[in-house]
Protein backbone atom coordinates (compact mmCIF):
# COMPACT_ATOMS: atom_id res chain seq x y z
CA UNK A 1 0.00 0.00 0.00
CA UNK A 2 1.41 3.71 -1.20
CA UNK A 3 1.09 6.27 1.89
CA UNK A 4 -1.21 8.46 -1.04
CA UNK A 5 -3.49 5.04 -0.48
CA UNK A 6 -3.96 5.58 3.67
CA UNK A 7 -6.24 8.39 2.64
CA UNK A 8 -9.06 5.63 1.42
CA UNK A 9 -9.18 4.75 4.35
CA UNK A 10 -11.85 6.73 5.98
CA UNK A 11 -13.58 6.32 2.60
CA UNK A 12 -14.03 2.42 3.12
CA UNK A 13 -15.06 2.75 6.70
CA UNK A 14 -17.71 5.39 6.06
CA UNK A 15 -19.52 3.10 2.68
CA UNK A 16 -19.42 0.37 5.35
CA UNK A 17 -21.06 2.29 8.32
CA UNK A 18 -23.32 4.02 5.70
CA UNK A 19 -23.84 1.27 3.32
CA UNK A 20 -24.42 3.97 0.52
CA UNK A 21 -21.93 6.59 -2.00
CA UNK A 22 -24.59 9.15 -0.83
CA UNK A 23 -24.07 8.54 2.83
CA UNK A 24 -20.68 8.33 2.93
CA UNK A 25 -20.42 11.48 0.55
CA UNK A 26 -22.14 13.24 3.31
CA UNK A 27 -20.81 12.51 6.18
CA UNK A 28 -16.91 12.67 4.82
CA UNK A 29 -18.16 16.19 2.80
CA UNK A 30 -17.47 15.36 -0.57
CA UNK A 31 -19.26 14.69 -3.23
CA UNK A 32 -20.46 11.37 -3.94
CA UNK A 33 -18.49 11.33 -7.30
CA UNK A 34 -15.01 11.80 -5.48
CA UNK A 35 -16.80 8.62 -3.07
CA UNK A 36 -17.31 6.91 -6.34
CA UNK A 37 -13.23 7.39 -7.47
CA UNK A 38 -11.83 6.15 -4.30
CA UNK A 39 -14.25 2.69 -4.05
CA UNK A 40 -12.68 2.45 -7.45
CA UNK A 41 -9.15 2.95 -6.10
CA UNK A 42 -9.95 0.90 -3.34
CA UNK A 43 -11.48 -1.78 -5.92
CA UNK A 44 -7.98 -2.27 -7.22
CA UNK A 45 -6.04 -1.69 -4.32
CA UNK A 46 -7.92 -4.58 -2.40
CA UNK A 47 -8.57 -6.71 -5.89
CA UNK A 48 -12.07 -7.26 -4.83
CA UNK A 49 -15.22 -5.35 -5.61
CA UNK A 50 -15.94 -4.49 -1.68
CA UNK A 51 -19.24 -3.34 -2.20
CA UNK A 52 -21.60 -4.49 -4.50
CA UNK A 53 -24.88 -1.86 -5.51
CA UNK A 54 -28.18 -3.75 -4.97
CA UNK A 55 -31.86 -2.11 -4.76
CA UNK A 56 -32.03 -1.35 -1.27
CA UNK A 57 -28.41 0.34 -0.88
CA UNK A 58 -24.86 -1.35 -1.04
CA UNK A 59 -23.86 -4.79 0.42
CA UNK A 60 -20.06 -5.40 1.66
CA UNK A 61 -18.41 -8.58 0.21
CA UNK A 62 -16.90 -11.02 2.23
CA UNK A 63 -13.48 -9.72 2.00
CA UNK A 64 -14.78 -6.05 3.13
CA UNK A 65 -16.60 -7.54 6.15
CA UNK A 66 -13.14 -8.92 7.26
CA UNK A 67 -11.27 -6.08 7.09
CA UNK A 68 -13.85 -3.20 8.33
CA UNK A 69 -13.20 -4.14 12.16
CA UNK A 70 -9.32 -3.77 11.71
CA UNK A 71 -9.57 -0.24 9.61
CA UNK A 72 -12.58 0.72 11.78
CA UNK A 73 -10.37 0.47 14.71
CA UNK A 74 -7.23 2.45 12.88
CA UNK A 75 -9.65 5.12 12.55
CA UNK A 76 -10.89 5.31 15.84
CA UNK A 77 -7.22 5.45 17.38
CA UNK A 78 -6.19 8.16 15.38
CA UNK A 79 -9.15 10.02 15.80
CA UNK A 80 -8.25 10.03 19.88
CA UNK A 81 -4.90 11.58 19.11
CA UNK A 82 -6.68 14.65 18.58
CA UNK A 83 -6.77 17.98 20.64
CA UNK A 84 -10.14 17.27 20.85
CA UNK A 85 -9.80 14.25 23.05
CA UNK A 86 -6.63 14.37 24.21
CA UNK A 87 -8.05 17.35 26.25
CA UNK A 88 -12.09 15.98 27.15
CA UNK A 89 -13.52 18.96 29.64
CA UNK A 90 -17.59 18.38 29.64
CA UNK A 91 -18.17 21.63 29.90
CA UNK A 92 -16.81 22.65 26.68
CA UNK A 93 -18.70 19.12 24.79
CA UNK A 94 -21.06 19.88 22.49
CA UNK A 95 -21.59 16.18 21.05
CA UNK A 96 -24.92 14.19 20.54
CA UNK A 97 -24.79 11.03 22.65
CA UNK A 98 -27.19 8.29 21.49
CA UNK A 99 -28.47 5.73 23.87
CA UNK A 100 -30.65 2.95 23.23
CA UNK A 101 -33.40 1.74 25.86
CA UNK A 102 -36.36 0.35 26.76
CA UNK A 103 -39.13 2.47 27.91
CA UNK A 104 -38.79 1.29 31.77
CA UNK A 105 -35.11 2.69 31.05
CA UNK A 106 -36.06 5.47 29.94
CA UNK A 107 -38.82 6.41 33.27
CA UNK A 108 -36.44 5.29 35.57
CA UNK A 109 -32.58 5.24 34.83
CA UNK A 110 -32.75 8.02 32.12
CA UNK A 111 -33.77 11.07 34.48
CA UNK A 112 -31.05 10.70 36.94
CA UNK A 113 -28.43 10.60 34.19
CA UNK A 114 -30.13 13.35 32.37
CA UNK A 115 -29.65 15.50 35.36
CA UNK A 116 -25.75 14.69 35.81
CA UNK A 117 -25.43 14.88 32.27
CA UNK A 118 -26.71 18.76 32.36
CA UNK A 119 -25.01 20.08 35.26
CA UNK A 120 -21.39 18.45 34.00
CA UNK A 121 -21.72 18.97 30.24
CA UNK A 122 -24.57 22.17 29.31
CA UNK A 123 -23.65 22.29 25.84
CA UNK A 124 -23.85 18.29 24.91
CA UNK A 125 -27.35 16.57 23.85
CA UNK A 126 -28.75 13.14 24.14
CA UNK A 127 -30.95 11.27 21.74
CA UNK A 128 -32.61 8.72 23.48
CA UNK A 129 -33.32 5.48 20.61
CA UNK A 130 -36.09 2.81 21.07
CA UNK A 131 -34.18 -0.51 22.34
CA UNK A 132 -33.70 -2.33 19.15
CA UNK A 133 -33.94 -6.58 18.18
CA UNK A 134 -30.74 -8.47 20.15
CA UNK A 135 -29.29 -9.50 17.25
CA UNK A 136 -29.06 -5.29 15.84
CA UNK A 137 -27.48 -4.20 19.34
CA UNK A 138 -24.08 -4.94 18.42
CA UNK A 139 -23.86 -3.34 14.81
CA UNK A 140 -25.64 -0.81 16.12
CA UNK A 141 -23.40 -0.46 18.79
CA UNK A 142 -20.07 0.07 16.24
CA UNK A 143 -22.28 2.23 14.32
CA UNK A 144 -24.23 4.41 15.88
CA UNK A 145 -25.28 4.03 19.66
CA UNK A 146 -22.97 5.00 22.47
CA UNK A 147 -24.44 2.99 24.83
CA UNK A 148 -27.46 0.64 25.16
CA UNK A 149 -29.11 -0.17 28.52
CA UNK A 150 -30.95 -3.39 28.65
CA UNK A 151 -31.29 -6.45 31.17
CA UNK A 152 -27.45 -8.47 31.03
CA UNK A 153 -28.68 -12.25 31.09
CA UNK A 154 -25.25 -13.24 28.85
CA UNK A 155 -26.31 -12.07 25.51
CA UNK A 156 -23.93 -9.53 24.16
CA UNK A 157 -20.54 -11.69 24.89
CA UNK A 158 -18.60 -9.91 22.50
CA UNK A 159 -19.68 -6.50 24.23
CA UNK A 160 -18.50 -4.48 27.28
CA UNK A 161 -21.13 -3.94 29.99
CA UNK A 162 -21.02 -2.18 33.93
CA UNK A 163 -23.83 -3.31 36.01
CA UNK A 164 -26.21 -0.46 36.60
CA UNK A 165 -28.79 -1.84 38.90
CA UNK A 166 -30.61 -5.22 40.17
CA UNK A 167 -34.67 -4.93 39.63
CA UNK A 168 -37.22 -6.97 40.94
CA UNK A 169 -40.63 -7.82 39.42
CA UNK A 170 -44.11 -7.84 40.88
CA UNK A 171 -47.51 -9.08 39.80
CA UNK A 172 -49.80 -6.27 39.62
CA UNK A 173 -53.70 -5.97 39.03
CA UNK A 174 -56.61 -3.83 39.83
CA UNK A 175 -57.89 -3.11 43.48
CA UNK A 176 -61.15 -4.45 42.73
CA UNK A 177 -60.11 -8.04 40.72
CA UNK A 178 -63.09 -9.73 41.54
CA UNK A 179 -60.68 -13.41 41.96
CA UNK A 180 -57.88 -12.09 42.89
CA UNK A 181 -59.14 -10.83 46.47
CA UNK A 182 -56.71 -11.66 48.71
CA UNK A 183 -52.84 -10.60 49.48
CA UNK A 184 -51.19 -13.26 46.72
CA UNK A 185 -51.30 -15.44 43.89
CA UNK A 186 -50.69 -18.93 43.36
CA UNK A 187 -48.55 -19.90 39.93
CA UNK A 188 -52.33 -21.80 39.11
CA UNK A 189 -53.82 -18.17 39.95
CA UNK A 190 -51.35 -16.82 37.73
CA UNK A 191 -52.11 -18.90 34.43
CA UNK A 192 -55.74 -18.59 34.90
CA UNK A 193 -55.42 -14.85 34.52
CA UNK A 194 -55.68 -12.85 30.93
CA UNK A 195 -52.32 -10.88 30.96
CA UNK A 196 -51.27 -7.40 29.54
CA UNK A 197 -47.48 -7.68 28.64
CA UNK A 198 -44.41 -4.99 27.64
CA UNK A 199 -43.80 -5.82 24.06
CA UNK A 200 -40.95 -4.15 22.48
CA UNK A 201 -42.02 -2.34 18.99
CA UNK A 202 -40.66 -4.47 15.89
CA UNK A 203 -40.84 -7.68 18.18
CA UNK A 204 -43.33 -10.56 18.55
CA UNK A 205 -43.19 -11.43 21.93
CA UNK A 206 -43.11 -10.29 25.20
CA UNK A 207 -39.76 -8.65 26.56
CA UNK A 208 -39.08 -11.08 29.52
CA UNK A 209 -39.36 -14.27 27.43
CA UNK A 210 -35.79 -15.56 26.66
CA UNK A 211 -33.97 -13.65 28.99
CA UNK A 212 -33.09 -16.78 31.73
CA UNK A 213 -35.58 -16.30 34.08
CA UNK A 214 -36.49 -19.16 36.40
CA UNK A 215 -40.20 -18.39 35.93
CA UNK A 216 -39.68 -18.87 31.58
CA UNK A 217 -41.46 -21.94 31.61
CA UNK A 218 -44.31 -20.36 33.25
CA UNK A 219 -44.38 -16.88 31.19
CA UNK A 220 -44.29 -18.95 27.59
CA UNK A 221 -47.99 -20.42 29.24
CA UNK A 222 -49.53 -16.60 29.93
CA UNK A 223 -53.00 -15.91 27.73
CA UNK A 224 -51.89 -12.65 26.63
CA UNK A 225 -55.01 -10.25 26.01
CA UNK A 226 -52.82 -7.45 25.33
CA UNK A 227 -49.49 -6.44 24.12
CA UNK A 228 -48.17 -2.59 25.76
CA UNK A 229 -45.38 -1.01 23.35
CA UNK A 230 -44.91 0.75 26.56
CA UNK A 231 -44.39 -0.04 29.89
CA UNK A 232 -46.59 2.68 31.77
CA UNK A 233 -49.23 1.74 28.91
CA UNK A 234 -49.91 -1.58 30.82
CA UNK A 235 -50.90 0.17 33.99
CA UNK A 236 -54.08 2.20 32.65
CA UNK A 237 -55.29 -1.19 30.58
CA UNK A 238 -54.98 -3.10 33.89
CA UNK A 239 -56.89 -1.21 35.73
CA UNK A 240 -59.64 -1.01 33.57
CA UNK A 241 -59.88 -4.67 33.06
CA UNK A 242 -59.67 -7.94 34.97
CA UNK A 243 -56.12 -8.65 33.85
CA UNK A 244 -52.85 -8.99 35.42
CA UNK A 245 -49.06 -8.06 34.74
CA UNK A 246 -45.46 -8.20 35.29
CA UNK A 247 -44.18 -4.53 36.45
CA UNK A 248 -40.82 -3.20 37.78
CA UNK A 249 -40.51 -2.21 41.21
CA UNK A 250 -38.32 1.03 40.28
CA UNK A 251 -41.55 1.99 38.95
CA UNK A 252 -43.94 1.29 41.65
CA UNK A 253 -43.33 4.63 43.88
CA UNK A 254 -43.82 7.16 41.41
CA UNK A 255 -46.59 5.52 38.83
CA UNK A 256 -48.36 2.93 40.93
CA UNK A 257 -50.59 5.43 43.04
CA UNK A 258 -51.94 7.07 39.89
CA UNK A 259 -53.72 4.10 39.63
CA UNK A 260 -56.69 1.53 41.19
CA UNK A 261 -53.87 -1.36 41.00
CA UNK A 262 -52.23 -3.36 43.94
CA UNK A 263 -49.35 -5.84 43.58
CA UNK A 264 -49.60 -9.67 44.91
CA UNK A 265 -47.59 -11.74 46.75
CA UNK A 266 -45.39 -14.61 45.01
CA UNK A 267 -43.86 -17.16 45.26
CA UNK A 268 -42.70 -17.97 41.82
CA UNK A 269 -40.69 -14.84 40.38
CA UNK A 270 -37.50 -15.13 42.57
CA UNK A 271 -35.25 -13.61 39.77
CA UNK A 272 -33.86 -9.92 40.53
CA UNK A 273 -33.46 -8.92 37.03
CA UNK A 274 -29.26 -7.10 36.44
CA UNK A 275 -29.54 -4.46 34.43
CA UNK A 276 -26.27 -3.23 32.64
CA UNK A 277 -24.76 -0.82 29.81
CA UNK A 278 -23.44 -1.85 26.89
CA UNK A 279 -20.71 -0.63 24.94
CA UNK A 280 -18.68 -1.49 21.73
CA UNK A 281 -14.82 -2.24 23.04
CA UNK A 282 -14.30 0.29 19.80
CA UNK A 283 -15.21 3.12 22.18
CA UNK A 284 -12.91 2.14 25.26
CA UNK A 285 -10.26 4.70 24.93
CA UNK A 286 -12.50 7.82 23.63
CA UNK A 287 -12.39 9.99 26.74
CA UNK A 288 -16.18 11.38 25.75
CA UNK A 289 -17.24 7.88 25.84
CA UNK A 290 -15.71 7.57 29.19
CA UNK A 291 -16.71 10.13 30.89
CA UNK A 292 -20.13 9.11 29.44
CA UNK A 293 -20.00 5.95 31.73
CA UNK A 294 -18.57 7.31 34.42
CA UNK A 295 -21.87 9.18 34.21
CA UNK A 296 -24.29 6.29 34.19
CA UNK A 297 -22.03 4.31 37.08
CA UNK A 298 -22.36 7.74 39.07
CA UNK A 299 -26.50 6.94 38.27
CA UNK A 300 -26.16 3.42 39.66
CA UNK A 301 -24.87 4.87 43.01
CA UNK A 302 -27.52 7.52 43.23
CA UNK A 303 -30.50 4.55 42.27
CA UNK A 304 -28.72 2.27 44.74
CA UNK A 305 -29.14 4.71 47.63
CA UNK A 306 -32.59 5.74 46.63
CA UNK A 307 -33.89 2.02 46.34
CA UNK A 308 -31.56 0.31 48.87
């Protein structure tokens, strides 16, 4: 490779980020013929086609998927030998961080960090992003997101993640349940219920199935009457009918008295549900990023204190 040739570099990583000349024409700001010349260049220099045009955008070849991570990384590490990050003060950031959540994320964790977030760093923004399929997270992740929050049950082993907090669940229905009178509910009890669930948007099923819970025999045998894209949704739909649901206990306190709802006693959801960030190991040595999780451990300590 010619040292005139390192210059494509940034070229290749942007078409694969972007997965279109346009894209990449924009965010590098050049025009999308100059784009064109260099995945020519790059064409030869690589003697593979790297990305092939299709209907719906471009699609890497095998060869350019094996090489992204390494030039990706290059990048990444030169980019941090700038002034700009070689000398990180918050107050002078003016970046958009983008973190992905769920909506019980978003009510509960969210707010504190928002708080710390504008007090340390007044001139930097957040865009929060719905929580997105497992098997997105980590391209995402490279891509795009800074950080996603989500319940750690083992999935993302090729990720980094920090604890945030430990949740427990409760059953919940309305005051006046015309079976469910007393204290608690028997697993039987449980399964002879219709059941409001937090579906994530995009997905089938409910969020706690598949996440390792001792109870995910039990869940898969729910009669689900409706499906909440949000998780304050289910509290309203509840209360007006004779269902039940699964809610959060960080939640209880500050939503739960807005409504004619009680929670039951049981016996079979033992699990404390860990809930962690995520990161891309990409983003370990970018002193924004850093500070950025220095912020959300600093919102651990302040939930842990509040909840302990």
């Amino acid at each position: 490779m010619k040292y005139s040739d390192f210059n494509l570099i940034p070229t290749f990583v942007a078409i694969m980020e972007e997965r279109s000349f346009s894209g990449a024409a924009k965010r590098l700001g050049v025009s999308q013929s100059a784009i064109s010349q260099s995945a020519t260049r790059l064409k030869t220099l690589f003697d593979d086609p790297l990305f092939l045009r299709e209907s719906h955008g471009i699609t890497p070849t095998k060869l350019a998927l094996s090489i992204y991570p390494t030039l990706a990384t290059a990048i990444e590490e030169i980019k941090l030998t700038t002034p700009y990050y070689r000398a990180f003060d918050p107050k002078s950031c003016d970046r958009e961080f983008v973190v992905s959540a769920l909506s019980v994320f978003g009510l509960s964790i969210l707010p504190v960090a928002s708080k710390i977030i504008g007090q340390a760093a007044p001139l930097a923004s957040v865009k929060a992003e719905a929580h997105v399929h497992q098997s997105d997270t980590t391209n995402m992740l490279r891509h795009k997101f800074d950080i996603t929050l989500d319940v750690n049950y083992g999935q993302y082993p090729q990720l980094c993640s920090e604890v945030i907090m430990q949740n427990q669940l409760n059953v919940i229905c309305r005051e006046d349940h015309p079976r469910l009178t007393g204290p608690s509910i028997s697993a039987t009890e449980f399964l002879n219920e219709r059941h409001v669930t937090h579906t994530v948007p995009g997905q089938q099923k409910s969020y706690l199935l598949d996440k390792g819970l001792e109870a995910e025999e039990l869940l898969r045998q729910r009669d689900i009457a409706w499906h909440s894209n949000s998780i304050t949704e289910m509290l309203p739909i509840i209360e007006q009918n004779d269902y039940v649901g699964i809610f959060p206990s960080i939640l209880l306190e500050k939503h739960f008295s807005h409504f004619n709802l009680k929670t039951l006693k049981c016996d079979f959801l033992p699990d404390w549900l860990s809930i962690s960030m995520f990161w891309h190991a990409s983003r370990n040595n970018d002193p924004s990023h850093q500070w950025l999780r220095s912020v959300f451990s600093e919102t651990s300590k302040q939930l842990s204190l509040k909840y302990s």
